[in-house]
N, C-alpha and C. Protein backbone atom coordinates (compact mmCIF):
# COMPACT_ATOMS: atom_id res chain seq x y z
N UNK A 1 0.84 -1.17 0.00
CA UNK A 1 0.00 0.00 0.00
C UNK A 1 0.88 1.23 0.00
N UNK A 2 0.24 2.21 -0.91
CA UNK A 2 1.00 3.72 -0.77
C UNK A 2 0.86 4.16 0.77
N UNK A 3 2.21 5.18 0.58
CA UNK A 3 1.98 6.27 1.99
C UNK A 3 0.69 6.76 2.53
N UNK A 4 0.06 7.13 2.89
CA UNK A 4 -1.20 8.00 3.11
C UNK A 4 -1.42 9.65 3.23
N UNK A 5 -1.14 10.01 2.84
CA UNK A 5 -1.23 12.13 2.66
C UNK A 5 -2.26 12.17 3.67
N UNK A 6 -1.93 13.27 4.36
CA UNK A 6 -2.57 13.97 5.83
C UNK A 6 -4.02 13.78 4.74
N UNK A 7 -5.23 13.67 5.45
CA UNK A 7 -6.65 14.29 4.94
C UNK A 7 -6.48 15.98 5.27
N UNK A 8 -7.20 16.61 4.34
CA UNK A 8 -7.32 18.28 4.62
C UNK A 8 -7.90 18.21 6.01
N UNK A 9 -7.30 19.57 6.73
CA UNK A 9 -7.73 19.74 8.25
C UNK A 9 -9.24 20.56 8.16
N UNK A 10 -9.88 20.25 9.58
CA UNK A 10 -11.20 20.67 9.34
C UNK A 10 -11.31 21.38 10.48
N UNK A 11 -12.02 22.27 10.96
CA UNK A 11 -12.53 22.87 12.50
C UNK A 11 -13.28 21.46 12.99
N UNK A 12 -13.69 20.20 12.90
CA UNK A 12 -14.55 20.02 13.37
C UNK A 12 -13.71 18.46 13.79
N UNK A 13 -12.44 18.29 13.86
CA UNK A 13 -12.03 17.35 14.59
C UNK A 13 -10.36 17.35 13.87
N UNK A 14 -10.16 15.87 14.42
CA UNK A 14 -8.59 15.39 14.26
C UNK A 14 -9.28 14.36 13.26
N UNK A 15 -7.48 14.07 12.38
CA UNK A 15 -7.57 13.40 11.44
C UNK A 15 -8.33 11.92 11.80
N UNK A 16 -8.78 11.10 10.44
CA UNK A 16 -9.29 9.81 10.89
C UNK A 16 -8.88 8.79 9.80
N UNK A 17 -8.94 7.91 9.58
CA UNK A 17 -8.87 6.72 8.92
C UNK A 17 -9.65 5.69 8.77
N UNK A 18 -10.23 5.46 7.68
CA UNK A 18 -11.13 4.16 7.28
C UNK A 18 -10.61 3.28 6.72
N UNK A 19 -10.34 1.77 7.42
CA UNK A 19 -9.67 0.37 6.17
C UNK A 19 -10.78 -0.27 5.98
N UNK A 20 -10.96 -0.28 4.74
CA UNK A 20 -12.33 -1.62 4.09
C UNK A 20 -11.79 -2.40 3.77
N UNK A 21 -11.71 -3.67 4.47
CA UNK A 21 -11.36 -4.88 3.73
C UNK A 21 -12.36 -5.89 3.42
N UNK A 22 -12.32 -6.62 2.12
CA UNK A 22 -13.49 -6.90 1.73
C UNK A 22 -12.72 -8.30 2.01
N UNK A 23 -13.54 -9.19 2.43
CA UNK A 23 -13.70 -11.07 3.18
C UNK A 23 -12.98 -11.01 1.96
N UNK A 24 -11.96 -12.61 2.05
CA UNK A 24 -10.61 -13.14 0.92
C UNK A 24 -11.76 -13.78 0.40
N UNK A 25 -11.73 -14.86 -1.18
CA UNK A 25 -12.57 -15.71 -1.63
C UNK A 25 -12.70 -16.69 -1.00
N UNK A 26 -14.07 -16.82 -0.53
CA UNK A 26 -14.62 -18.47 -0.27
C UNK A 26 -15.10 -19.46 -0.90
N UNK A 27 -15.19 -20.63 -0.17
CA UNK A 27 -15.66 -21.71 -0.81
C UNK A 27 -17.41 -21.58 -0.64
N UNK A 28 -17.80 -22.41 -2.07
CA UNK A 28 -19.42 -22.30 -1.88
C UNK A 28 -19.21 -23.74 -1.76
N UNK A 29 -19.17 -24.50 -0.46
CA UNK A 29 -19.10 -25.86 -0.29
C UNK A 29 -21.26 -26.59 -0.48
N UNK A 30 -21.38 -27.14 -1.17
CA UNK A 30 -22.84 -27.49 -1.29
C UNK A 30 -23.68 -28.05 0.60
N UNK A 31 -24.96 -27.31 0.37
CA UNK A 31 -25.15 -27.34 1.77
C UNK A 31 -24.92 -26.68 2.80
N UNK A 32 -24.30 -25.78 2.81
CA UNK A 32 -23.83 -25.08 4.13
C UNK A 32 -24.21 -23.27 3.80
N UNK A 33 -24.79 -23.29 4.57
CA UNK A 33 -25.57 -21.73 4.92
C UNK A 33 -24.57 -20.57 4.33
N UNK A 34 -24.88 -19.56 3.84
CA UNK A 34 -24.04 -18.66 3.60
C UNK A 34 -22.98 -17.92 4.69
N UNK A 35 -23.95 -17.74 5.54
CA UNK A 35 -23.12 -17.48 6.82
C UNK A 35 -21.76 -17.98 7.35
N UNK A 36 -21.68 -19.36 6.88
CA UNK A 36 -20.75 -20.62 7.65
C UNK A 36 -19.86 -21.06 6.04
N UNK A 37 -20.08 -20.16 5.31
CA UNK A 37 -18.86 -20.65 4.14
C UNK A 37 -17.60 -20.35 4.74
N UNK A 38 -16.56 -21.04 4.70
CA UNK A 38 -15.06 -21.20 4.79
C UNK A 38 -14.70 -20.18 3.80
N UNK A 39 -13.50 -19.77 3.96
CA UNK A 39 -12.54 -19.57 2.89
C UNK A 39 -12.00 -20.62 1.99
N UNK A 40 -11.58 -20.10 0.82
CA UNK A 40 -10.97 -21.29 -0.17
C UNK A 40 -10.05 -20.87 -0.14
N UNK A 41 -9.55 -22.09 -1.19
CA UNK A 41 -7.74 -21.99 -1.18
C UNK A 41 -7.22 -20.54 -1.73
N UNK A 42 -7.63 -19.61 -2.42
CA UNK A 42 -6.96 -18.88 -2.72
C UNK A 42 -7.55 -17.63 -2.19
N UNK A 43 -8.78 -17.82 -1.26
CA UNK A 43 -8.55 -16.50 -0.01
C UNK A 43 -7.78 -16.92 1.45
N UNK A 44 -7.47 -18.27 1.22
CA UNK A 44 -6.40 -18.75 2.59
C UNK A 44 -4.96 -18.13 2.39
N UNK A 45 -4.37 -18.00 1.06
CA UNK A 45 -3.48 -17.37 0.76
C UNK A 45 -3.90 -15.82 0.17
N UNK A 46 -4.95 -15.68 0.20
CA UNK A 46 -4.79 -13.58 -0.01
C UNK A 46 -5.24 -13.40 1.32
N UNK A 47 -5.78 -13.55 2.19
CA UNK A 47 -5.61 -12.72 3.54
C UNK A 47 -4.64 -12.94 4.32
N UNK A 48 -3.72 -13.55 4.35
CA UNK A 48 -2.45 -13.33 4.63
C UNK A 48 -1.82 -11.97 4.51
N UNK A 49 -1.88 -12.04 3.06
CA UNK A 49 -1.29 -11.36 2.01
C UNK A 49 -1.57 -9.98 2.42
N UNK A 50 -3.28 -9.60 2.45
CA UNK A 50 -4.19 -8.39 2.82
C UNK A 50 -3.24 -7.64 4.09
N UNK A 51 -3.04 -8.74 5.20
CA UNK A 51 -2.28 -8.56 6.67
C UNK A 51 -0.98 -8.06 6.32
N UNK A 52 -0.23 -8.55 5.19
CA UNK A 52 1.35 -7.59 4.91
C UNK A 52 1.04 -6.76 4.28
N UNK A 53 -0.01 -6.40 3.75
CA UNK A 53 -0.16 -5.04 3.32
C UNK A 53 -0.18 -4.01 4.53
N UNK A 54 -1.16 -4.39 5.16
CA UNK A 54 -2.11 -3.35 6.31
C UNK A 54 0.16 -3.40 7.11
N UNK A 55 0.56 -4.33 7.70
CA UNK A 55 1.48 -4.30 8.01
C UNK A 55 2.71 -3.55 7.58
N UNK A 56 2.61 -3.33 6.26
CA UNK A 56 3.67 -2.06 5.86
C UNK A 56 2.87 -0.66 5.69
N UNK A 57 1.86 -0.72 6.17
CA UNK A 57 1.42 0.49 6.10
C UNK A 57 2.24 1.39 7.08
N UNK A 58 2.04 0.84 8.49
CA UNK A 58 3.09 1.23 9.50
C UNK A 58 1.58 1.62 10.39
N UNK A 59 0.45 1.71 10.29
CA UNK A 59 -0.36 1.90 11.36
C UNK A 59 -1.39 1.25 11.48
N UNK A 60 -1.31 0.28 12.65
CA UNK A 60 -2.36 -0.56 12.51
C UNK A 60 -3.41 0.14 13.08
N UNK A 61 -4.99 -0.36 13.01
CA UNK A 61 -6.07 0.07 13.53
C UNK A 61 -5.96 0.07 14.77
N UNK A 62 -6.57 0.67 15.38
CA UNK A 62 -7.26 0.77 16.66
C UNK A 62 -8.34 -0.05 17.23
N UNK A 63 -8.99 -0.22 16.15
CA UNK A 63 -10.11 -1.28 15.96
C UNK A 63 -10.35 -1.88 14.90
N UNK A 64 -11.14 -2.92 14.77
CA UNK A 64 -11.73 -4.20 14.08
C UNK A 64 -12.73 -3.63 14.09
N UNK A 65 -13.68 -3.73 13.28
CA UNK A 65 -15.48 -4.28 13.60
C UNK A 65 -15.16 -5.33 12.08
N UNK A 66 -15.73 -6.22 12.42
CA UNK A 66 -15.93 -7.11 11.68
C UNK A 66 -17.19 -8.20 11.67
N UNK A 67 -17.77 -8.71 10.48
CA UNK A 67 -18.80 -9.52 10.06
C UNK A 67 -18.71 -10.59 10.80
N UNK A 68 -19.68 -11.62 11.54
CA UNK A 68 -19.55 -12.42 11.99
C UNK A 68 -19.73 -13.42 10.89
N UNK A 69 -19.48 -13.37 9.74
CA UNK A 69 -20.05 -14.52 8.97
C UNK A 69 -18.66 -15.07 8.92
N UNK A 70 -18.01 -16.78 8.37
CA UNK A 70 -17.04 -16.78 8.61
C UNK A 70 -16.29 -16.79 8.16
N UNK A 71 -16.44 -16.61 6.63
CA UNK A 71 -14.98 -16.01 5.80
C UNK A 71 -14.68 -15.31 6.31
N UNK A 72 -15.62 -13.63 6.93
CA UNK A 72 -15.39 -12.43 7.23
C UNK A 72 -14.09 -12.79 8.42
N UNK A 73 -14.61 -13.55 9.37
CA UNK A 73 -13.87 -13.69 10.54
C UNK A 73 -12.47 -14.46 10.24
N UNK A 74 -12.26 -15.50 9.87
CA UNK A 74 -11.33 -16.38 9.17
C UNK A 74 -10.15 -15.06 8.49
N UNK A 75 -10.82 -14.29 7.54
CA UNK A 75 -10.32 -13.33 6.90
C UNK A 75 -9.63 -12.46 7.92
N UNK A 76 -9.97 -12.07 8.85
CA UNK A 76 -9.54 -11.16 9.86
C UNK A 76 -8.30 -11.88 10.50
N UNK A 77 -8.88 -12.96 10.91
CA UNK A 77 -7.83 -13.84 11.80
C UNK A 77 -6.31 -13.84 10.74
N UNK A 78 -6.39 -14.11 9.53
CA UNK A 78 -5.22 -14.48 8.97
C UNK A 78 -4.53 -13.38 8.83
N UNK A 79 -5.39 -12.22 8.35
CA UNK A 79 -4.77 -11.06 7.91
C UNK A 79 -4.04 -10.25 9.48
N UNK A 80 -5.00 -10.49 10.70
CA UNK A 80 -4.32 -9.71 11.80
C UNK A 80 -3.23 -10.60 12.09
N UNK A 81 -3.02 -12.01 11.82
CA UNK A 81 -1.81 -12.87 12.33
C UNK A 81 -0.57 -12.02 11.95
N UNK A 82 -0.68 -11.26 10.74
CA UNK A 82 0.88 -11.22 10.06
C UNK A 82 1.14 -9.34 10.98
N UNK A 83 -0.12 -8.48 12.10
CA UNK A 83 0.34 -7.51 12.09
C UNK A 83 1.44 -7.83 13.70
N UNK A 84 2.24 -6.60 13.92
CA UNK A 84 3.00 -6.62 15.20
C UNK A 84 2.34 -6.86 16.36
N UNK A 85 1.05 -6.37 16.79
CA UNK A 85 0.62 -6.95 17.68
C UNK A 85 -1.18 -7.23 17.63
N UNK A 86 -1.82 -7.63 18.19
CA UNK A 86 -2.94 -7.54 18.46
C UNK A 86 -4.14 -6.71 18.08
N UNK A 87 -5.37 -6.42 18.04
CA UNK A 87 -5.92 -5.44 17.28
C UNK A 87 -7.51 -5.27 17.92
N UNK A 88 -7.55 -4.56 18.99
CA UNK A 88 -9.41 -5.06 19.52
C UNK A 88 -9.93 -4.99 18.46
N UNK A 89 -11.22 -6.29 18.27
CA UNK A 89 -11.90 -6.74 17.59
C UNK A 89 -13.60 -7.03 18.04
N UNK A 90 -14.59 -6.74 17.50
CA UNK A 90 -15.24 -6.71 17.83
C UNK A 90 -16.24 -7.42 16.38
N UNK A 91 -16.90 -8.55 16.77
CA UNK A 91 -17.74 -9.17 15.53
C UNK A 91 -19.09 -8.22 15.21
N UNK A 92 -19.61 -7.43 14.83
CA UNK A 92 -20.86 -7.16 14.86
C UNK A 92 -21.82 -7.78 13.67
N UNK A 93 -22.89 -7.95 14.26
CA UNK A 93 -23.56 -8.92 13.52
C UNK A 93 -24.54 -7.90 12.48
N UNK A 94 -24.34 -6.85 12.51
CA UNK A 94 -24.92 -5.36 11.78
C UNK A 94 -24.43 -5.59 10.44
N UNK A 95 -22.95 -5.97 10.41
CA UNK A 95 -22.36 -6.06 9.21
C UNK A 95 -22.59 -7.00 8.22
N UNK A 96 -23.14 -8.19 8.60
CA UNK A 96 -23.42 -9.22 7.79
C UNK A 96 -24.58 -8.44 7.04
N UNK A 97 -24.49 -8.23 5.60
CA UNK A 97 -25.59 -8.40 4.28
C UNK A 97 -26.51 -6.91 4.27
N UNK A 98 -24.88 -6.17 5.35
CA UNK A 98 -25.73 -4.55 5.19
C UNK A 98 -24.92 -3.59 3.96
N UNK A 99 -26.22 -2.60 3.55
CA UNK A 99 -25.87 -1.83 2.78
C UNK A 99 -24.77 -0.79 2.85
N UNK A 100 -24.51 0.06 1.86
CA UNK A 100 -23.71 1.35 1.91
C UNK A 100 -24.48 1.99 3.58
N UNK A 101 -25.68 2.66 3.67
CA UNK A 101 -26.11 3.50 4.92
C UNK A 101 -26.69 2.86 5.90
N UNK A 102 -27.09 1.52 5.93
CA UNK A 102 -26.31 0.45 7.46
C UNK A 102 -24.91 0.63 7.81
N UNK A 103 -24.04 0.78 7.04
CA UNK A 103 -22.48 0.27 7.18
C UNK A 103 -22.07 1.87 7.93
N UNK A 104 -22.83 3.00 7.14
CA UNK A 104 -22.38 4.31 7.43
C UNK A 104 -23.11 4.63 9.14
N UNK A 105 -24.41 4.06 9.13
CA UNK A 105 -24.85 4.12 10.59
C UNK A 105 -24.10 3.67 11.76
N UNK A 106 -23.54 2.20 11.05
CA UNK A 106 -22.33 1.85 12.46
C UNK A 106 -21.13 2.64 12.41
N UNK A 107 -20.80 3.15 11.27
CA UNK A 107 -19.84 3.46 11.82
C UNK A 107 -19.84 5.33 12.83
N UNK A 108 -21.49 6.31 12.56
CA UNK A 108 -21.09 6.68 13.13
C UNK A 108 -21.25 6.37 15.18
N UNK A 109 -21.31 5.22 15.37
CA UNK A 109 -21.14 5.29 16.89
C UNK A 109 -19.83 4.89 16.87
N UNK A 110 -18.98 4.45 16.09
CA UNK A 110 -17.63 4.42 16.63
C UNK A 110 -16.70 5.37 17.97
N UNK A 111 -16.36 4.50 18.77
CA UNK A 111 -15.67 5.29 19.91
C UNK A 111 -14.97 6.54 19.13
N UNK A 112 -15.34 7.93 19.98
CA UNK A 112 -14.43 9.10 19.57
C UNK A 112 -12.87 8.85 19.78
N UNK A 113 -12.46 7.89 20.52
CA UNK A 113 -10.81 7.41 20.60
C UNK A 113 -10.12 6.77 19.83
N UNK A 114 -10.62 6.04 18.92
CA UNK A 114 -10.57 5.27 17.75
C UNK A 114 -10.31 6.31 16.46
N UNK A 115 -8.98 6.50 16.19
CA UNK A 115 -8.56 7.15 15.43
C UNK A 115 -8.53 6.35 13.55
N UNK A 116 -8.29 5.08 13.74
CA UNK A 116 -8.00 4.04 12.49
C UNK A 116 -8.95 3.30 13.06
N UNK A 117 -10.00 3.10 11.63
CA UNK A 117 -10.80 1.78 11.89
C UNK A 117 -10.97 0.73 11.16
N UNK A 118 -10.77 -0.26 11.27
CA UNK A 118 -10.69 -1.26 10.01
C UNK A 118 -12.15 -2.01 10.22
N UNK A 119 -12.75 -1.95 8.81
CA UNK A 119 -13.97 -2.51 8.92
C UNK A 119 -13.91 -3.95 8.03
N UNK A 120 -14.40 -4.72 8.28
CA UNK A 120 -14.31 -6.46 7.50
C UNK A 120 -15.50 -7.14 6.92
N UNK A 121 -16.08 -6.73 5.95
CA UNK A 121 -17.18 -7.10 5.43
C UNK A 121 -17.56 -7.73 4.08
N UNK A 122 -18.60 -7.51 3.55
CA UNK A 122 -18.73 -8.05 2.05
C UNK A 122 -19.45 -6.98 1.32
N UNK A 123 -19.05 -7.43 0.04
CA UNK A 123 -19.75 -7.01 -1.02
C UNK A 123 -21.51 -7.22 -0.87
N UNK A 124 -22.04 -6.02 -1.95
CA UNK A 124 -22.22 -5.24 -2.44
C UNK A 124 -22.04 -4.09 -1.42
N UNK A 125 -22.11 -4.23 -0.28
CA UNK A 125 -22.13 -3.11 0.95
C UNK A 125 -20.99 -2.51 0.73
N UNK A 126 -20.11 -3.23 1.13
CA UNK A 126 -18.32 -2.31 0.85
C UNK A 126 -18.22 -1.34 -0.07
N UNK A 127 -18.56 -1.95 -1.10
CA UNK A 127 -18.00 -0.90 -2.23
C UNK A 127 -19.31 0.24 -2.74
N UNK A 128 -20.14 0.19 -2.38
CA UNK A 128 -20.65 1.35 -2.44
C UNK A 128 -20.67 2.20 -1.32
N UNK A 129 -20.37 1.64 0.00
CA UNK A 129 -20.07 2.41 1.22
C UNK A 129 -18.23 3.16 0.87
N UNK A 130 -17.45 2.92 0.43
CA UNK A 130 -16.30 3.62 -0.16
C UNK A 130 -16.96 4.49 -1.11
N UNK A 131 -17.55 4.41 -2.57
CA UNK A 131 -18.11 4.64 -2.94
C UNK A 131 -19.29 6.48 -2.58
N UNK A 132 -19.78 5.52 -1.63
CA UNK A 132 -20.79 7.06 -1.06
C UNK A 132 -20.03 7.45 0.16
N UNK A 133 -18.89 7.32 0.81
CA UNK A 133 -18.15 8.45 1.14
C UNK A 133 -16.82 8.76 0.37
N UNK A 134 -16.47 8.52 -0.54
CA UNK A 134 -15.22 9.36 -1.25
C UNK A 134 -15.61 10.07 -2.28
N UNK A 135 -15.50 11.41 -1.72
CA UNK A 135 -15.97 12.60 -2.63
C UNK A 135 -14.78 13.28 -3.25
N UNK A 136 -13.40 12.40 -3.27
CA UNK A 136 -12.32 12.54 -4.57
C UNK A 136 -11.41 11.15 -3.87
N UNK A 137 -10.34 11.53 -4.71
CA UNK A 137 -9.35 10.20 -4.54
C UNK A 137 -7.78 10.69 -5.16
N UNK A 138 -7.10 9.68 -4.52
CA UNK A 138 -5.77 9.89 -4.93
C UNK A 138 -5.88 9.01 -6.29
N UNK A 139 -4.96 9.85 -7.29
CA UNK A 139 -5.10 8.66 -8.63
C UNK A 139 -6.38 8.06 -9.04
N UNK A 140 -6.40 7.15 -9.58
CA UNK A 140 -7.38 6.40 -10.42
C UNK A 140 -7.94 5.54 -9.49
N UNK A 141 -7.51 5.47 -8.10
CA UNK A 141 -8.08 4.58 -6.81
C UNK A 141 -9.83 4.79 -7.01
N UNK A 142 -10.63 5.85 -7.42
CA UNK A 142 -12.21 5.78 -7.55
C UNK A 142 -12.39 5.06 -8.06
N UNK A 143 -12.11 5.32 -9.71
CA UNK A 143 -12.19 4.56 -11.14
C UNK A 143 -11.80 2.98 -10.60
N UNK A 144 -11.38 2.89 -10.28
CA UNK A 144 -10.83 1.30 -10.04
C UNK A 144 -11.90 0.57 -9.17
N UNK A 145 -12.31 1.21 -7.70
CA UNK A 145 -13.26 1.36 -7.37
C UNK A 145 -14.72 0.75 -7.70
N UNK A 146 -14.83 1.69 -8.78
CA UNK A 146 -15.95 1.39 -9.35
C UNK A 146 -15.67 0.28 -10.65
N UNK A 147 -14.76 0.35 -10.71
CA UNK A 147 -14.84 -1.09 -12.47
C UNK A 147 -15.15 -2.33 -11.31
N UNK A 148 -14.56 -2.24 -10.12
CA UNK A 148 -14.31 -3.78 -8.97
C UNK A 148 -13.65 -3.70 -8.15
N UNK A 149 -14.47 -3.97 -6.58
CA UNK A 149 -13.68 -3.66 -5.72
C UNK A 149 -13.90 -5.45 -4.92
N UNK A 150 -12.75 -6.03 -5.56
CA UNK A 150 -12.70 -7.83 -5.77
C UNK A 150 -12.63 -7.87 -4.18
N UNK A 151 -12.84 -9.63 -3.94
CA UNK A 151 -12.08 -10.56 -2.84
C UNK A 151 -11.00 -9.58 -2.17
N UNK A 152 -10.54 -9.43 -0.91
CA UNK A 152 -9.16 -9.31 -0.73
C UNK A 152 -9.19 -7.79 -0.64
N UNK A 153 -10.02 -7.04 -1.67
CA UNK A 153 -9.18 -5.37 -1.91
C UNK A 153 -9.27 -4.99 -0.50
N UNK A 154 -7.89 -3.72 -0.26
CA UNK A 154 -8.44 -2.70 0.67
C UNK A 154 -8.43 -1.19 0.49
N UNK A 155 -9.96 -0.93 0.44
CA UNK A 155 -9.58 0.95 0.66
C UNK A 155 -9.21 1.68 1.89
N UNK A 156 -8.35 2.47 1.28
CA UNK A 156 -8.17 3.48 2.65
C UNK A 156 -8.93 4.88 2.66
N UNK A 157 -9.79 5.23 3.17
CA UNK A 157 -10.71 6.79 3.21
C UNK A 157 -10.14 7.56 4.98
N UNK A 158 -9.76 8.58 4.03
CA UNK A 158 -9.32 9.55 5.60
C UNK A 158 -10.02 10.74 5.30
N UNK A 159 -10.26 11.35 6.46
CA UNK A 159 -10.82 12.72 6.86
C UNK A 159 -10.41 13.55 7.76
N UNK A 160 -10.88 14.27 8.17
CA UNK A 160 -10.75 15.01 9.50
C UNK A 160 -12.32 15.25 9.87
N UNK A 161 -12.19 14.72 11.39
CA UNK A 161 -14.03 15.23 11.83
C UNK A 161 -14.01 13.91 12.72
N UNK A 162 -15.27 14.02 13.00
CA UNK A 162 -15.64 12.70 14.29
C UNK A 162 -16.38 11.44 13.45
N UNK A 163 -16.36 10.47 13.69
CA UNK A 163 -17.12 9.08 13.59
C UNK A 163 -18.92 9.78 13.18
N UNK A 164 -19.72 10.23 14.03
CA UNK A 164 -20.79 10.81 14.15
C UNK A 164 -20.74 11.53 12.90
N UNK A 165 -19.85 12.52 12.36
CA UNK A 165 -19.53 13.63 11.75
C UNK A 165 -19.81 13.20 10.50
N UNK A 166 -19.15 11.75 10.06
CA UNK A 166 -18.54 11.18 8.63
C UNK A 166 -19.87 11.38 7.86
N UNK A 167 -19.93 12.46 6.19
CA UNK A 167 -21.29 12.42 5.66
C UNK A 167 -20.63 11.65 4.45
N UNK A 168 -21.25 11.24 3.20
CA UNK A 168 -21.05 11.12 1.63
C UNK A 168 -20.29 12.47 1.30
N UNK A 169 -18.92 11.86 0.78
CA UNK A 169 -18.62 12.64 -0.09
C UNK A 169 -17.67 13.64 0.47
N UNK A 170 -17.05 12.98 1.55
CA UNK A 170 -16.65 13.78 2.80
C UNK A 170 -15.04 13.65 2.64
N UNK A 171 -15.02 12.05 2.34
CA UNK A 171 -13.61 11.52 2.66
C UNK A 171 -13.11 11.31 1.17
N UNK A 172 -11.36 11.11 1.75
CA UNK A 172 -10.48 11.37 0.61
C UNK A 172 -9.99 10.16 0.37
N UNK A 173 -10.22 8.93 -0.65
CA UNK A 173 -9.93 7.24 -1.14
C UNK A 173 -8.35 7.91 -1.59
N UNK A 174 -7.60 7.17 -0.42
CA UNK A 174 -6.16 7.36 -0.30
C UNK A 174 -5.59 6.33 -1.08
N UNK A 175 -6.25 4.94 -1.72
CA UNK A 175 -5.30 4.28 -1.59
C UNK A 175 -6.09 2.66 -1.62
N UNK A 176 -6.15 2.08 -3.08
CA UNK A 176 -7.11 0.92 -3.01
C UNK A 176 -5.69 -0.33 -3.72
N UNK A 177 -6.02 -1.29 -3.07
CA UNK A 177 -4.78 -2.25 -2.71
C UNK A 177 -5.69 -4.01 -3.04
N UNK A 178 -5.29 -4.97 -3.89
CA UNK A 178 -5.90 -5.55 -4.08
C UNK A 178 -5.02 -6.65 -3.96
N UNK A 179 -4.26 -7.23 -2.54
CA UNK A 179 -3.38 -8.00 -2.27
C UNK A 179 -3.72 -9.40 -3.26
N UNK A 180 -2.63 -10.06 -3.52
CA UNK A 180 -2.95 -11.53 -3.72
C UNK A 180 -1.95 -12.30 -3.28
N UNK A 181 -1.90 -13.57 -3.00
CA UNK A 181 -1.39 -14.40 -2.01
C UNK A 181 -0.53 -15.10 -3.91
N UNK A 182 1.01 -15.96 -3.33
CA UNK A 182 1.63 -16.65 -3.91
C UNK A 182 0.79 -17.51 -5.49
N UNK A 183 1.32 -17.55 -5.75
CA UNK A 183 0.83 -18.56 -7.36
C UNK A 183 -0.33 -18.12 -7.93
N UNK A 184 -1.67 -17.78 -7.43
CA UNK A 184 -2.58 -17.79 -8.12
C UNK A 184 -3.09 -16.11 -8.16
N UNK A 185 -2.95 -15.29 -8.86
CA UNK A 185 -3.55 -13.92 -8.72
C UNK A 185 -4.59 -13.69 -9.61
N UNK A 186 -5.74 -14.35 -10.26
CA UNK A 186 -6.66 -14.18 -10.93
C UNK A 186 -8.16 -14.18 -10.02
């Protein structure tokens, strides 16, 4: 992942940080609830992968909220294995199969102390929640965005302002990263 450029300063808080990471690919094993799909072999090796990204970033979150479904979780687990230390985590069950303005509702109760938040969810929600808050972007990170925001990607959206504060169109897409794990990158 690129550096991250300060977000423009605002009267109405300190800087913030959003990580979307979207669940690695799972298996659709026949029979088993959507909820309880595994990861497959080649999101067992990209969330790894996702975790040395977030890891050279140089700042890990503050927090997790993450999907209880269990790629989502699986996904978290592998990707936080590879950071320096630990990461409070919190499953919320809000996140499973919510939209862009579900996703924007949780996040504004986020603790005001929680400076970096990494959120762990799925598609279609993710990427239009990046989407309806990045009202510009570094580079072609929108455009990309919008052609596919695959298995694995992560956006980064920063601002300045509070959790409560965050509207559409607010935050600045620093930075979209679409890790892939050894041998297979398709």
């Amino acid at each position: 992942m690129t550096e991250t450029p300060e977000p423009a300063g605002s009267a109405d808080g300190r800087p913030r940080r959003l990580i979307v990471l979207r669940h690695a690919k799972s298996a659709w094993p026949e029979g088993v609830a959507d909820q309880d799909r595994p990861l497959g072999p080649r999101g067992l090796r990209d969330a790894p992968a996702a975790g040395s990204l977030l890891a050279e970033s140089g700042a890990p979150p503050d927090l997790a909220l993450c999907s209880p479904a269990r790629r989502a979780r699986r996904t978290w687990e592998l990707a936080a294995a590879e950071l320096d230390g630990p990461v409070p985590t919190r499953h919320d069950p809000r996140l499973y199969g919510a939209d862009a303005p579900e996703l924007l509702d949780v996040l504004h109760g986020v603790p005001d102390e929680v400076a970096t938040l990494l959120l762990v969810g799925h598609n279609p929600g993710l990427e239009d929640l990046v989407l309806l808050l990045a009202g510009r972007a570094v580079g072609d990170a929108l455009d990309r965005v919008r052609a596919k925001f695959p298995t694995s990607a992560i956006a980064v959206l920063t601002w300045s302002g509070t959790w409560p504060g965050l509207r559409p169109g607010k935050a600045l897409l620093t930075d979209l990263a679409i890790p892939r794990g050894t041998r297979d990158s398709s």
